[in-house]
Protein backbone atom coordinates (compact mmCIF):
# COMPACT_ATOMS: atom_id res chain seq x y z
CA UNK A 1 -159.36 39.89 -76.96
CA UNK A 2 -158.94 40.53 -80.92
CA UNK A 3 -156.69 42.95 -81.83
CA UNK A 4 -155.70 44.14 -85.95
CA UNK A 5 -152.67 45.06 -86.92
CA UNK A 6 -152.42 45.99 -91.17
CA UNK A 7 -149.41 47.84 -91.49
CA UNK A 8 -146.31 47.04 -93.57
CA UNK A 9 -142.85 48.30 -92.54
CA UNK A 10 -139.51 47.48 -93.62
CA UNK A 11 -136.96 44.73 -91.97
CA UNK A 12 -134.76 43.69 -94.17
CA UNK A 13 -133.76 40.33 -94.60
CA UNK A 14 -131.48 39.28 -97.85
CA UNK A 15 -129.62 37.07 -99.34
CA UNK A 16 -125.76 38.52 -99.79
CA UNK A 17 -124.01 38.02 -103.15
CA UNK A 18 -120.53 36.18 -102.72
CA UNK A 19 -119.66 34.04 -105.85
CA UNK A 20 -117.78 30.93 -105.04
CA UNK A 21 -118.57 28.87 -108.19
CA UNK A 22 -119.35 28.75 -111.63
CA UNK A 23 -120.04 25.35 -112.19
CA UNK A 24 -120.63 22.29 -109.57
CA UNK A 25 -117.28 21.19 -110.73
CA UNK A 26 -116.14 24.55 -108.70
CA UNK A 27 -117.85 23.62 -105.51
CA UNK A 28 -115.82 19.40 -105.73
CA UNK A 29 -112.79 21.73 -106.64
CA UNK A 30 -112.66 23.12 -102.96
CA UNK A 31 -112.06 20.10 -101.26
CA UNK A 32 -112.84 19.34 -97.39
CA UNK A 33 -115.94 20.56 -96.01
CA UNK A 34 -117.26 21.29 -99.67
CA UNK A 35 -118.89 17.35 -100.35
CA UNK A 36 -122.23 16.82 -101.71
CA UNK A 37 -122.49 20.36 -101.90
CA UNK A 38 -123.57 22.03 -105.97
CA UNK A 39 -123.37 25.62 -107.17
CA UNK A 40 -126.72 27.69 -106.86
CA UNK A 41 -126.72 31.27 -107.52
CA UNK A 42 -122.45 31.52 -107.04
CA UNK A 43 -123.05 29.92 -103.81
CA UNK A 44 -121.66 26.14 -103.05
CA UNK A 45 -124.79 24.70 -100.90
CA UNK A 46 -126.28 21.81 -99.89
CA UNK A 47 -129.23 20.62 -100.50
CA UNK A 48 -131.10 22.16 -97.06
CA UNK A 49 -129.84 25.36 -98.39
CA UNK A 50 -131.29 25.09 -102.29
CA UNK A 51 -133.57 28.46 -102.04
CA UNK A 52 -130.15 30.23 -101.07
CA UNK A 53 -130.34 33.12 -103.30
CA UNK A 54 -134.17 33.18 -103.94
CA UNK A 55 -137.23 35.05 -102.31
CA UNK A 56 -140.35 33.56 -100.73
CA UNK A 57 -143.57 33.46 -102.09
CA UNK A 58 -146.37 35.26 -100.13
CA UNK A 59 -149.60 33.08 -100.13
CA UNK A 60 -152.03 32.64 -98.46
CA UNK A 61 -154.57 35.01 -97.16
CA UNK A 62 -152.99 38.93 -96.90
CA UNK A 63 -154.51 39.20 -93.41
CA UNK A 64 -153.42 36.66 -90.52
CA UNK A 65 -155.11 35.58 -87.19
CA UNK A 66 -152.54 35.03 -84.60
CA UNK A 67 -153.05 33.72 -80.94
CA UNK A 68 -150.31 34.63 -78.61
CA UNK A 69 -149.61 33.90 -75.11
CA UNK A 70 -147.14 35.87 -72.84
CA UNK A 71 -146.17 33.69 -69.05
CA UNK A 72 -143.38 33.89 -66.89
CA UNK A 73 -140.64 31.88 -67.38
CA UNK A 74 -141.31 28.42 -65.43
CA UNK A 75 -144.93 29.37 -64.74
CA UNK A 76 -148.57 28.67 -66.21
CA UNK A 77 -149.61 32.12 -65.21
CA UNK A 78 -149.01 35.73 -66.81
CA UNK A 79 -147.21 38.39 -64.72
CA UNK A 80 -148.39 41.62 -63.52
CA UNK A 81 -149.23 44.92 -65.70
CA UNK A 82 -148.80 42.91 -68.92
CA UNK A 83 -149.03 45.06 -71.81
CA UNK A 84 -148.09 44.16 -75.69
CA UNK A 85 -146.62 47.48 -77.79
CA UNK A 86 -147.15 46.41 -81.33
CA UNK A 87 -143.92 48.26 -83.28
CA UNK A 88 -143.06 49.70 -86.76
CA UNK A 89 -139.62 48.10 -87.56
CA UNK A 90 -138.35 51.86 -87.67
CA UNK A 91 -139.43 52.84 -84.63
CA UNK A 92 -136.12 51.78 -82.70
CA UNK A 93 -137.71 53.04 -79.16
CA UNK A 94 -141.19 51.89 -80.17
CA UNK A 95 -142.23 55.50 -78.81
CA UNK A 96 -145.06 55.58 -81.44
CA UNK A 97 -146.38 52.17 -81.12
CA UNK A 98 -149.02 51.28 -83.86
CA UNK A 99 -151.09 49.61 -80.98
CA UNK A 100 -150.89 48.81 -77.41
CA UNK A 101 -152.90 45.66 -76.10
CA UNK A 102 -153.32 44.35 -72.78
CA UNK A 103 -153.96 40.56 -72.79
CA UNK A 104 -156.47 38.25 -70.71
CA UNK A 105 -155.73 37.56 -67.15
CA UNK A 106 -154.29 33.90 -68.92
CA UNK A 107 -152.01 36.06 -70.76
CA UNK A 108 -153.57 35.60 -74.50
CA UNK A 109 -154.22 37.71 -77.21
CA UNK A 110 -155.62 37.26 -80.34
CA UNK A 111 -154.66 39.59 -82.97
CA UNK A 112 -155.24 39.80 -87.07
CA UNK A 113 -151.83 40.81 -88.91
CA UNK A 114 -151.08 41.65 -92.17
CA UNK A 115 -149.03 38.96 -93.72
CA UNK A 116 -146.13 41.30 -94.50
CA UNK A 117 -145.64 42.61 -91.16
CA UNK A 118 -142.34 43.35 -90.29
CA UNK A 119 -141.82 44.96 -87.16
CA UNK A 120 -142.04 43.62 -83.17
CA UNK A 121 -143.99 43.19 -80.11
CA UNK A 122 -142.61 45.04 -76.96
CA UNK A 123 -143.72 42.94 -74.01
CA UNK A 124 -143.60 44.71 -70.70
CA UNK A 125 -144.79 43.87 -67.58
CA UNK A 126 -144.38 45.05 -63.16
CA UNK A 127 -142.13 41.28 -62.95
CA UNK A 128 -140.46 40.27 -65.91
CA UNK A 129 -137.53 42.09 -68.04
CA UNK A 130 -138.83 44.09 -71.01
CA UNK A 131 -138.82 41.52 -74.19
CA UNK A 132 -138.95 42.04 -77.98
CA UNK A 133 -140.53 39.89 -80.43
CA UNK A 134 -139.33 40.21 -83.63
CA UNK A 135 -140.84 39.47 -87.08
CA UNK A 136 -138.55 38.84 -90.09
CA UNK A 137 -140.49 36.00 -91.88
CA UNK A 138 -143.98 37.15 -93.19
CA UNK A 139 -147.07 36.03 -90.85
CA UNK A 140 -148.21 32.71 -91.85
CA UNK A 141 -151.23 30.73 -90.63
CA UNK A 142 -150.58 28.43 -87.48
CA UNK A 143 -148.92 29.00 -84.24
CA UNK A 144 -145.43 27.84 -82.47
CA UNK A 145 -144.21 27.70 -79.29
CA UNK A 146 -141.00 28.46 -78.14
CA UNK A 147 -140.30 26.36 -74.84
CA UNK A 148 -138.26 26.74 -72.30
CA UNK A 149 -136.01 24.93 -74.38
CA UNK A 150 -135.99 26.59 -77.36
CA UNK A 151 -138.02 24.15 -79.24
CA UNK A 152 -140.96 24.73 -81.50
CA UNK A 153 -144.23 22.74 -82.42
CA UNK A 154 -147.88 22.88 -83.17
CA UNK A 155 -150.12 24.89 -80.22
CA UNK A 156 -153.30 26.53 -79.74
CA UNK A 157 -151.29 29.47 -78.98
CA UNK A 158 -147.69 31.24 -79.62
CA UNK A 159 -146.23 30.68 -75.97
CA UNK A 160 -143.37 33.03 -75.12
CA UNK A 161 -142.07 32.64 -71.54
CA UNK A 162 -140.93 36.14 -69.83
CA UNK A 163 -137.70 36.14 -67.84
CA UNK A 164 -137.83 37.92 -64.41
CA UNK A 165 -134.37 39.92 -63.97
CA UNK A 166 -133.74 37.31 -61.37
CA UNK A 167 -133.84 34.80 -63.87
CA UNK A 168 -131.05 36.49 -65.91
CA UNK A 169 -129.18 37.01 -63.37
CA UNK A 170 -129.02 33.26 -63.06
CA UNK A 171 -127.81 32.38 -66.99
CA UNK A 172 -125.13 34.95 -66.07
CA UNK A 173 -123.85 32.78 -63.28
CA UNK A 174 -123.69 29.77 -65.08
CA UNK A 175 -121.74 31.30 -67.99
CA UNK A 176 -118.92 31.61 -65.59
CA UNK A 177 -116.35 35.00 -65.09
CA UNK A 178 -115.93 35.14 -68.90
CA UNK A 179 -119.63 36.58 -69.27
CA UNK A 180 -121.53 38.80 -67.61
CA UNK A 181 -124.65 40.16 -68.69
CA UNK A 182 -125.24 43.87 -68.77
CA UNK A 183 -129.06 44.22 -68.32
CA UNK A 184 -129.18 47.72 -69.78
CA UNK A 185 -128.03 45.61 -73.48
CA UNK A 186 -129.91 43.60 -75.25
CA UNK A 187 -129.76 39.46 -75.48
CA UNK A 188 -130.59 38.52 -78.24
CA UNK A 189 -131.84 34.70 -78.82
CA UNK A 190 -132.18 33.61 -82.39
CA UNK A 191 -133.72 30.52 -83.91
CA UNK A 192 -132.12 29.37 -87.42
CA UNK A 193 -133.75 27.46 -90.18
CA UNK A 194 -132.94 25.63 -93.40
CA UNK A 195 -134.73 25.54 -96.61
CA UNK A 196 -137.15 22.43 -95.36
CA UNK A 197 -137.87 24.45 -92.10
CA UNK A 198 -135.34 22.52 -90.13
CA UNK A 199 -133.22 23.68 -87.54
CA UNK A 200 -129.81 24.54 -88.85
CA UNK A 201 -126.94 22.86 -87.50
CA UNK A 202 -123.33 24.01 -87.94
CA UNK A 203 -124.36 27.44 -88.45
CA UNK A 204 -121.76 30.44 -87.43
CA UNK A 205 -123.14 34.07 -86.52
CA UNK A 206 -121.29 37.05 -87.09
CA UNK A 207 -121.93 40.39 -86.28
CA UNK A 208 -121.04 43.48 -88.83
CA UNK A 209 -120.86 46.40 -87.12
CA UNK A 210 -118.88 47.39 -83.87
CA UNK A 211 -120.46 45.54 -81.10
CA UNK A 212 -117.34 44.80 -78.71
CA UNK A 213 -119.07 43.77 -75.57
CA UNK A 214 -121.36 41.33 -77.00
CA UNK A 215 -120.60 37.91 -76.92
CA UNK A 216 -122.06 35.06 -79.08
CA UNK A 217 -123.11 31.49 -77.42
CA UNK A 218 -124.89 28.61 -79.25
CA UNK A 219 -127.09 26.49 -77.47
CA UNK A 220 -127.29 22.86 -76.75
CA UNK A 221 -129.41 20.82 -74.30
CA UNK A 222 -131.70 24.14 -74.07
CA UNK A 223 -129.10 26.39 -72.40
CA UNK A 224 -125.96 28.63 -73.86
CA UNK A 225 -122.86 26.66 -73.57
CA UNK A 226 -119.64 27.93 -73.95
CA UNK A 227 -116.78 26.60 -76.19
CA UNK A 228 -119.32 25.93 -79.05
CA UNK A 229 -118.41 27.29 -82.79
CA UNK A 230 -121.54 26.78 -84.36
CA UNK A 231 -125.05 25.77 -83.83
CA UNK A 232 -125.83 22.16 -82.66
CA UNK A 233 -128.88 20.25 -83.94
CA UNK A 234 -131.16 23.07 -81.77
CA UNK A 235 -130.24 25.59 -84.44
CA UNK A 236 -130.17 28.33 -81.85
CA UNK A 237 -127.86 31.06 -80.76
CA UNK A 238 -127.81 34.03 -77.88
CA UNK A 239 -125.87 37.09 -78.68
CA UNK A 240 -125.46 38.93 -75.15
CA UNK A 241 -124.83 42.44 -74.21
CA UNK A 242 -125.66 43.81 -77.94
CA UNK A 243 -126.31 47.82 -78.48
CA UNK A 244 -129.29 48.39 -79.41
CA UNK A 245 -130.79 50.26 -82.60
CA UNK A 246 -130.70 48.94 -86.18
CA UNK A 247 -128.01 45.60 -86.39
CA UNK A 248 -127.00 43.32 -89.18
CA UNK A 249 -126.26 40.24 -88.28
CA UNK A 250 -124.72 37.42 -90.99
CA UNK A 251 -125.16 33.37 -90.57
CA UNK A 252 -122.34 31.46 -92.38
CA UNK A 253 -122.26 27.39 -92.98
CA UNK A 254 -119.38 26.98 -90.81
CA UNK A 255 -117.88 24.47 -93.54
CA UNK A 256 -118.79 26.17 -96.77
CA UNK A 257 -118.38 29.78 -95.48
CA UNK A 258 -121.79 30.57 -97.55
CA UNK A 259 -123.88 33.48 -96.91
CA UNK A 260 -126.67 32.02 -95.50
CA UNK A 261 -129.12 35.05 -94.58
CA UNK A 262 -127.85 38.45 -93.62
CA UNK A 263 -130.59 39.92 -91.44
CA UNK A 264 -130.93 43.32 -90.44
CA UNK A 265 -133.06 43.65 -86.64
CA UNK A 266 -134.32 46.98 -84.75
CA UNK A 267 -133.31 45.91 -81.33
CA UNK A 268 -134.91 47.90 -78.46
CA UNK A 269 -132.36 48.70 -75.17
CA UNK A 270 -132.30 46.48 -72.02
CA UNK A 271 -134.62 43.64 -73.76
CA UNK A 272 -134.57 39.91 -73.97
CA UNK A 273 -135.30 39.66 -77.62
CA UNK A 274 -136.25 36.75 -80.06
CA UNK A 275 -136.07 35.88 -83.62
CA UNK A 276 -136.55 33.38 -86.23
CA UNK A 277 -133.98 33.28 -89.43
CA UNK A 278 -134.01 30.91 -92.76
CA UNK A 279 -132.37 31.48 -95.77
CA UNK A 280 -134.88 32.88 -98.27
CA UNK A 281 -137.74 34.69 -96.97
C-alpha cells in the first residue's frame, strides 16, 4: 500500500543561544567537567557536539519513500483496526488529519514524504494504546527500527512496536510507588543523538513549561530505571505523565551545561509517543 504525503508544517527544533566563551582559553578556564572541550558558537563543546549552533543541510531527493511497520509489542503480528492518521504539526488533536491509511494485514505501509515533513503519525488500533510518531529531523532515505530495546539499525522496514494498556500497566509496576502512570497523559520516549549520529550519553532533559506530574527516567539495559541523572550509552529518555499540546523540551550536557537542542513537540493526549533529537537539524 503506497501512500504520499507532500506537505510542510512547522516543528521547531533550534539551537538556543547561551554564550559561555569567547575563546577556547574560556572553555580550559572552567575547570572540571570542561576538558577537551573548545568554544563553537559561545558554546564550550566537544567534539560529538561540533555542529552545535549550525543547521542541517537538506539533500537529497525533496520527496522520500518510507516503509513502515506497526506490531504489537512482543509480537510478529499487527493488532486489530490498525489505522495510521498522518498529522500537521499544528494540529494538536490531529482532528484534520492530512491522510488516514490503513496498513496490510502484516502491518506495513509504504508511503512517499516530503523531505521537510514535520508533523506525526497517530497510530490507533481495537488492542494497543493510541501512539504518536513524531518527526523533528527531515525525512531521509533508509529505514530504522526501534526495538524493543530502544535500539536502532538498518531494516527493510521502520518497525514500531504498539503497547497494549496492559503492557503499561506493567512499566508502571516496576517503577515502584514513586511513579505511576496516568494513561490519560502522554509518555513520552525520546531517542538523543550527537553530531556523528551517535547515541548521546550523559545527556540531561529538562522541561520548560509547568508540567508537575511528569516525571523524567533515562533508560539503561532497554527499560526506565530510576536514580539515573542523565542518559547512559542508550541515549534514551521517557518523560511520563506529560500534558499534552505544544511542549518545549531542552537537552543539556550534564557536565558542560550546553544547550544541546531545544525542541518544541505537539504531543497528542493519552499517547505513547516517540522521538528522535540531535543537535543541529
Amino acid at each position: 500500500m503506497t501512500f504520499f504525503v507532500n506537505s510542510f508544517f512547522g516543528c521547531s527544533l533550534i539551537v538556543k543561544e547561551k554564550v559561555q566563551c569567547e575563546i577556547d582559553g574560556d572553555c580550559h578556564a572552567r575547570g572540571e567537567g570542561f576538558e577537551g572541550t573548545h568554544c563553537e558558537a559561545g558554546l564550550c563543546v566537544g567534539a560529538h557536539f561540533d555542529c552545535l549552533g549550525g543547521e542541517a543541510e537538506l539533500t537529497g531527493p525533496v520527496l522520500v519513500p518510507k516503509n513502515y511497520r506497526f506490531v504489537g509489542l512482543g509480537r510478529e503480528t499487527a493488532p486489530e483496526g490498525l489505522l495510521v492518521k498522518v498529522c500537521a504539526a499544528l494540529d494538536l488533536a490531529c482532528s484534520d488529519p492530512l491522510q488516514t491509511l490503513e496498513p496490510d494485514s502484516g502491518g506495513r505501509i509504504t508511503i512517499t514524504m516530503a523531505r521537510g515533513f514535520k508533523g506525526s503519525f497517530d497510530i490507533l488500533s481495537d488492542e494497543t494504546m493510541p501512539t504518536q510518531l513524531i518527526f523533528l529531523s527531515p525525512v531521509q532515505e533508509g529505514s530504522f527500527t526501534r526495538g524493543e530495546d530502544q535500539l536502532l539499525g538498518p531494516v527493510d522496514d521502520a518497525l514500531l512496536p504498539l503497547f497494549t494498556e496492559a503492557q503499561a500497566n506493567a512499566l508502571a509496576l516496576s517503577l515502584g510507588d514513586s511513579v505511576d502512570i496516568d494513561i490519560e497523559k502522554t509518555q513520552l520516549f525520546g531517542d538523543v543523538y550527537d553530531c556523528e549520529g551517535t547515541r548521546a550519553e550523559g545527556i540531561i532533559v529538562q522541561l520548560k513549561e509547568d508540567q508537575a506530574q511528569a516525571t523524567t527516567l533515562y533508560i539503561e539495559g532497554g527499560a526506565p530505571q530510576q536514580g539515573l541523572t542523565e542518559t547512559t550509552e542508550a541515549g534514551a529518555f521517557v518523560v511520563v505523565n506529560m500534558r499534552a499540546g505544544l511542549v518545549t523540551i531542552d537537552l543539556l550536557h550534564d557536565h558542560t551545561q550546553s544547550l544541546i537542542a531545544e525542541a518544541t513537540v505537539p504531543l497528542l493526549a493519552g499517547h505513547v509517543a516517540f522521538m528522535d533529537v540531535s543537535p543541529a537539524l
